[in-house]
Protein backbone atom coordinates (compact mmCIF):
# COMPACT_ATOMS: atom_id res chain seq x y z
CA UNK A 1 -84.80 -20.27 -15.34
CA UNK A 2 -85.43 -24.43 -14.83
CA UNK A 3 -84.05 -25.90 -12.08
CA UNK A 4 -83.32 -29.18 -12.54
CA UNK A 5 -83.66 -31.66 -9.32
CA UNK A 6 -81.97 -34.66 -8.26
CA UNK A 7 -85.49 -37.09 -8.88
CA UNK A 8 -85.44 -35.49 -12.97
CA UNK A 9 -88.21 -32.96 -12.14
CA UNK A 10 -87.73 -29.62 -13.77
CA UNK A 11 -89.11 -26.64 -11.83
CA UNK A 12 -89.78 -23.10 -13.18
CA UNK A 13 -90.88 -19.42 -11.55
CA UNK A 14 -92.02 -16.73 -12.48
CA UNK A 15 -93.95 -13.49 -10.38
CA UNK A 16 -97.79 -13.12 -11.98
CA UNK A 17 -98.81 -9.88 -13.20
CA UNK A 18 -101.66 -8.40 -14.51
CA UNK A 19 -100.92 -9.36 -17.85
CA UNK A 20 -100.86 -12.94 -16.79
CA UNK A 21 -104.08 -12.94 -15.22
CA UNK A 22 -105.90 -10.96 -18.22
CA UNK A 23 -104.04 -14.04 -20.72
CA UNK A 24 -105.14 -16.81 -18.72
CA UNK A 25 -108.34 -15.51 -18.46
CA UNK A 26 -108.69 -14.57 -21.97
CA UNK A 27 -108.26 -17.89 -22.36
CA UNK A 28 -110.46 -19.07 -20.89
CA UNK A 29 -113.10 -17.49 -22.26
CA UNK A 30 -111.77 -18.43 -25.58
CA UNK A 31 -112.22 -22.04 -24.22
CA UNK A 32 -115.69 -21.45 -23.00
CA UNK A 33 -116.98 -20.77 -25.95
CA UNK A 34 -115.65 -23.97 -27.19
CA UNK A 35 -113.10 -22.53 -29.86
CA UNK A 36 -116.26 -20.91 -31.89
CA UNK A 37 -116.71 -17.24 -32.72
CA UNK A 38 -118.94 -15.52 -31.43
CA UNK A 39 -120.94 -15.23 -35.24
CA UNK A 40 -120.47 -19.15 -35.16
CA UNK A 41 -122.52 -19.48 -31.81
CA UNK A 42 -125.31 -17.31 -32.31
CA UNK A 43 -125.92 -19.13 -36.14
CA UNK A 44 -125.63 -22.04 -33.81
CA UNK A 45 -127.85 -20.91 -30.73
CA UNK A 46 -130.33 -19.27 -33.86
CA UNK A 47 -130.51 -23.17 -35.41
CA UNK A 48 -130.86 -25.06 -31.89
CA UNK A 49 -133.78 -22.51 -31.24
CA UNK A 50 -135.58 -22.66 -34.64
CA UNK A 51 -135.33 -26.84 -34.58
CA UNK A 52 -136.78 -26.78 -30.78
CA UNK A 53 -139.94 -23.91 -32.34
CA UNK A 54 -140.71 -25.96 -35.06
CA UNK A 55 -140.91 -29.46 -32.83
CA UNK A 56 -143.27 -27.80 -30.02
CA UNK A 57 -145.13 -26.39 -32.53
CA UNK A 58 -145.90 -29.50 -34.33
CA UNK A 59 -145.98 -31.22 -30.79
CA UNK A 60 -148.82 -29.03 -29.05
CA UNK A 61 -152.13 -28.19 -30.23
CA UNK A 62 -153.94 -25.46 -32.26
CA UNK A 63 -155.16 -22.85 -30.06
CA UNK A 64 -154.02 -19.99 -27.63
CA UNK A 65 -151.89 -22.54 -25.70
CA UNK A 66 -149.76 -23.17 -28.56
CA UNK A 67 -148.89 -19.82 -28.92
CA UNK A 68 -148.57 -19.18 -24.91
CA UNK A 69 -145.86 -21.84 -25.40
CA UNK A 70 -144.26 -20.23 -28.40
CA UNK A 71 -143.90 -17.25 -26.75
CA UNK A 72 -142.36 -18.46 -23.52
CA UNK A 73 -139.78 -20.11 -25.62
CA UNK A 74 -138.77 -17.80 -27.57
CA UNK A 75 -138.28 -15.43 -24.64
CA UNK A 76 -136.15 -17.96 -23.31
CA UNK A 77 -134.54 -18.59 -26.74
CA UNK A 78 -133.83 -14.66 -26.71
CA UNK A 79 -132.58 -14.44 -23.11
CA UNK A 80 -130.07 -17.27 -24.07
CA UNK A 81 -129.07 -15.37 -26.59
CA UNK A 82 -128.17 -12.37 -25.34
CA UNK A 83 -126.62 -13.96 -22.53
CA UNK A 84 -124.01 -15.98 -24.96
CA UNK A 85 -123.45 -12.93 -27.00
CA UNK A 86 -122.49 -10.75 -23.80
CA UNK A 87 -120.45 -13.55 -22.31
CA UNK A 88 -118.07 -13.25 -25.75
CA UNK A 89 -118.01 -9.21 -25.48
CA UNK A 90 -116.86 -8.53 -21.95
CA UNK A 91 -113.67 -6.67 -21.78
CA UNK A 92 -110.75 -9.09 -20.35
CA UNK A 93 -109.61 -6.22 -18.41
CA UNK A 94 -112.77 -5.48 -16.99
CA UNK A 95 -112.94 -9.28 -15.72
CA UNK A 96 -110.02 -9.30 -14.15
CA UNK A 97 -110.19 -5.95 -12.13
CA UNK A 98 -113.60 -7.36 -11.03
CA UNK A 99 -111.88 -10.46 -9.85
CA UNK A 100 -108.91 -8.43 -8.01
CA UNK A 101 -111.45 -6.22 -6.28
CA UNK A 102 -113.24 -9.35 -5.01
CA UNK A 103 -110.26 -11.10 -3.62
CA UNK A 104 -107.10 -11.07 -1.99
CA UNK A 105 -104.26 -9.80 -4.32
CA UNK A 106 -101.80 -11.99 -2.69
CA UNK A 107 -102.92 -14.75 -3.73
CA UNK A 108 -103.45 -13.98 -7.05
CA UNK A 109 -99.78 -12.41 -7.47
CA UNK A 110 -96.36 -13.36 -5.90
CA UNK A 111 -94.12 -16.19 -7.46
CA UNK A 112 -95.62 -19.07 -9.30
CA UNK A 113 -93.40 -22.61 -9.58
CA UNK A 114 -94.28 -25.15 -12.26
CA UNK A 115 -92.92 -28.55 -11.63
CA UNK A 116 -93.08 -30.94 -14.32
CA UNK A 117 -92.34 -34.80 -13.32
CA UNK A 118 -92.46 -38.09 -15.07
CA UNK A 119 -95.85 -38.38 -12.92
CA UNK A 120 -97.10 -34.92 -14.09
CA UNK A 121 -97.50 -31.50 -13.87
CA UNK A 122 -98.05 -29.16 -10.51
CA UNK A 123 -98.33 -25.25 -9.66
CA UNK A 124 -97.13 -23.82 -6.49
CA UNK A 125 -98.36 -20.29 -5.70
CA UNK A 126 -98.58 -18.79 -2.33
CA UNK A 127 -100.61 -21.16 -0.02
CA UNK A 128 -102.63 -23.11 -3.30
CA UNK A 129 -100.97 -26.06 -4.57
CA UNK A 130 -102.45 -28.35 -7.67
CA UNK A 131 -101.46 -31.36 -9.33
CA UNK A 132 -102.17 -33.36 -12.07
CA UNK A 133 -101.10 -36.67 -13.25
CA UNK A 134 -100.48 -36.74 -17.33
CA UNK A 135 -103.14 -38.88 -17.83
CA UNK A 136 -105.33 -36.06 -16.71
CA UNK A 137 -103.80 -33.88 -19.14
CA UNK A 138 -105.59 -33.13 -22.44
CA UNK A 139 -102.65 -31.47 -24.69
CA UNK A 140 -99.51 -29.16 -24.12
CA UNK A 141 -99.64 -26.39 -26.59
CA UNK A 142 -97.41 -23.19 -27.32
CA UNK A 143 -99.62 -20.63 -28.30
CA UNK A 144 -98.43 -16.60 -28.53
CA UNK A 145 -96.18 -16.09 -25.94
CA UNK A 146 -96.29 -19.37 -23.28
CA UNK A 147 -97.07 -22.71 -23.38
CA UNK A 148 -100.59 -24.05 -21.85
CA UNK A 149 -100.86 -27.43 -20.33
CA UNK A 150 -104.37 -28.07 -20.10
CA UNK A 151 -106.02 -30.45 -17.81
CA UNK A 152 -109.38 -32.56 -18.91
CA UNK A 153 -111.31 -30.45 -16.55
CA UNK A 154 -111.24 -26.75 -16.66
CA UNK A 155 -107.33 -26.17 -15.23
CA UNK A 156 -105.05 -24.43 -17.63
CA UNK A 157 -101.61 -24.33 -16.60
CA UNK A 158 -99.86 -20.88 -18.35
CA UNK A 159 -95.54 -20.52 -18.08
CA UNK A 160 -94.96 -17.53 -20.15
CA UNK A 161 -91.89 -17.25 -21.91
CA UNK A 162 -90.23 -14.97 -19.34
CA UNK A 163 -89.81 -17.44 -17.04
CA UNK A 164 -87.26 -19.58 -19.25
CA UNK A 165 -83.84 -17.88 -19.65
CA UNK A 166 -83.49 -18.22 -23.44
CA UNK A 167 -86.06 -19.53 -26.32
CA UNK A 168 -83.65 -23.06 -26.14
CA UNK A 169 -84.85 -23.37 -22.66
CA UNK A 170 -87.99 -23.01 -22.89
CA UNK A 171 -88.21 -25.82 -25.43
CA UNK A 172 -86.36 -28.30 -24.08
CA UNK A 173 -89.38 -27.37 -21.16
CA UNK A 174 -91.89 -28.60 -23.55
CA UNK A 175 -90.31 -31.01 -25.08
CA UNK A 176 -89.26 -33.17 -21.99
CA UNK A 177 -93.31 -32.08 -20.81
CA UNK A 178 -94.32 -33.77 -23.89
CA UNK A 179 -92.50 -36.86 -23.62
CA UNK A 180 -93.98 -37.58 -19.93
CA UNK A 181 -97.06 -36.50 -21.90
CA UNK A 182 -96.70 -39.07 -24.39
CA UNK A 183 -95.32 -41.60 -22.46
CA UNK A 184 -97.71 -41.40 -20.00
CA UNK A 185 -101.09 -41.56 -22.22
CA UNK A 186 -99.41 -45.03 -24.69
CA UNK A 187 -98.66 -46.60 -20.94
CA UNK A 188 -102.56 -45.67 -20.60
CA UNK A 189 -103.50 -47.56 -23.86
């Protein structure tokens, strides 16, 4: 449900769960890999590597140290690449249980508030509190079941669609976030 206070700010909660933390960090890794499959990166990684052979081959000379070169890059090459291609297969799950064994649960559960202002957007949860202005915001999007409000550095903000009392609700949510949005980034111009 939004609450609504007296300054225009709308403010919305909702308890995390396990399925929250396993979206947001799904998304994350989506976002890691920069929007690109993971048979789009390794064609990619494959190219990079083949461009950077062919220049220190033509760039050293003939002989054993050539090839001592070759060699250590393409074990580097190789080690790169198996490293990007594992990043894109880990479970979600297993992520996050790895990440709730390593910390304390209480902070990463309990009651979330989103606050969104005519200055910006800000999470409340537990003892952690982060803000951003809308000019550090790079786009407001309603993808599957919640709208992200991502940040130009590597913050995500995620209000799933529980947390608004009907499907009008949550839109007028997003709507009023993307005017501040909007307004905010032409003042900026």
């Amino acid at each position: 449900m939004v609450i609504v206070a007296d300054d225009g700010s709308l403010t919305v909660s909702y308890d995390v769960t396990h399925a929250d933390l396993e979206a947001s960090v799904a998304r994350h890794i989506r976002s890691s890999a920069g929007r690109a499959t993971p048979r789009e990166a390794t064609v990619l990684l494959l190219l990079v590597a083949l461009l950077v052979g062919v220049f220190i081959y033509s760039a050293s000379s003939p002989g054993p140290v050539r090839w001592v070169v070759l060699t250590g890059y393409g074990l580097i090459a190789a080690w790169m690449l198996w490293k990007s291609l594992r990043l894109t297969h880990i479970p979600v799950s297993r992520v996050v249980d790895q990440l709730l064994a390593n910390c304390d649960q209480e902070v990463l559960f309990g009651t979330e508030y989103i606050t969104i202002s005519a200055d910006g957007v800000q999470s409340e949860h537990g003892p952690c509190t982060v803000s951003y202005l809308w000019s550090g915001v790079k786009s407001i999007e309603v993808l599957e079941d919640a709208i992200f409000v991502s940040t130009n550095s590597t913050t995500t903000f995620r209000i799933p669609r529980r947390a608004f009392a009907s499907d009008s609700e949550m839109e007028q949510f997003l709507q009023q976030a993307r005017s501040w949005h909007r307004a905010a980034t032409d003042a900026a111009c």
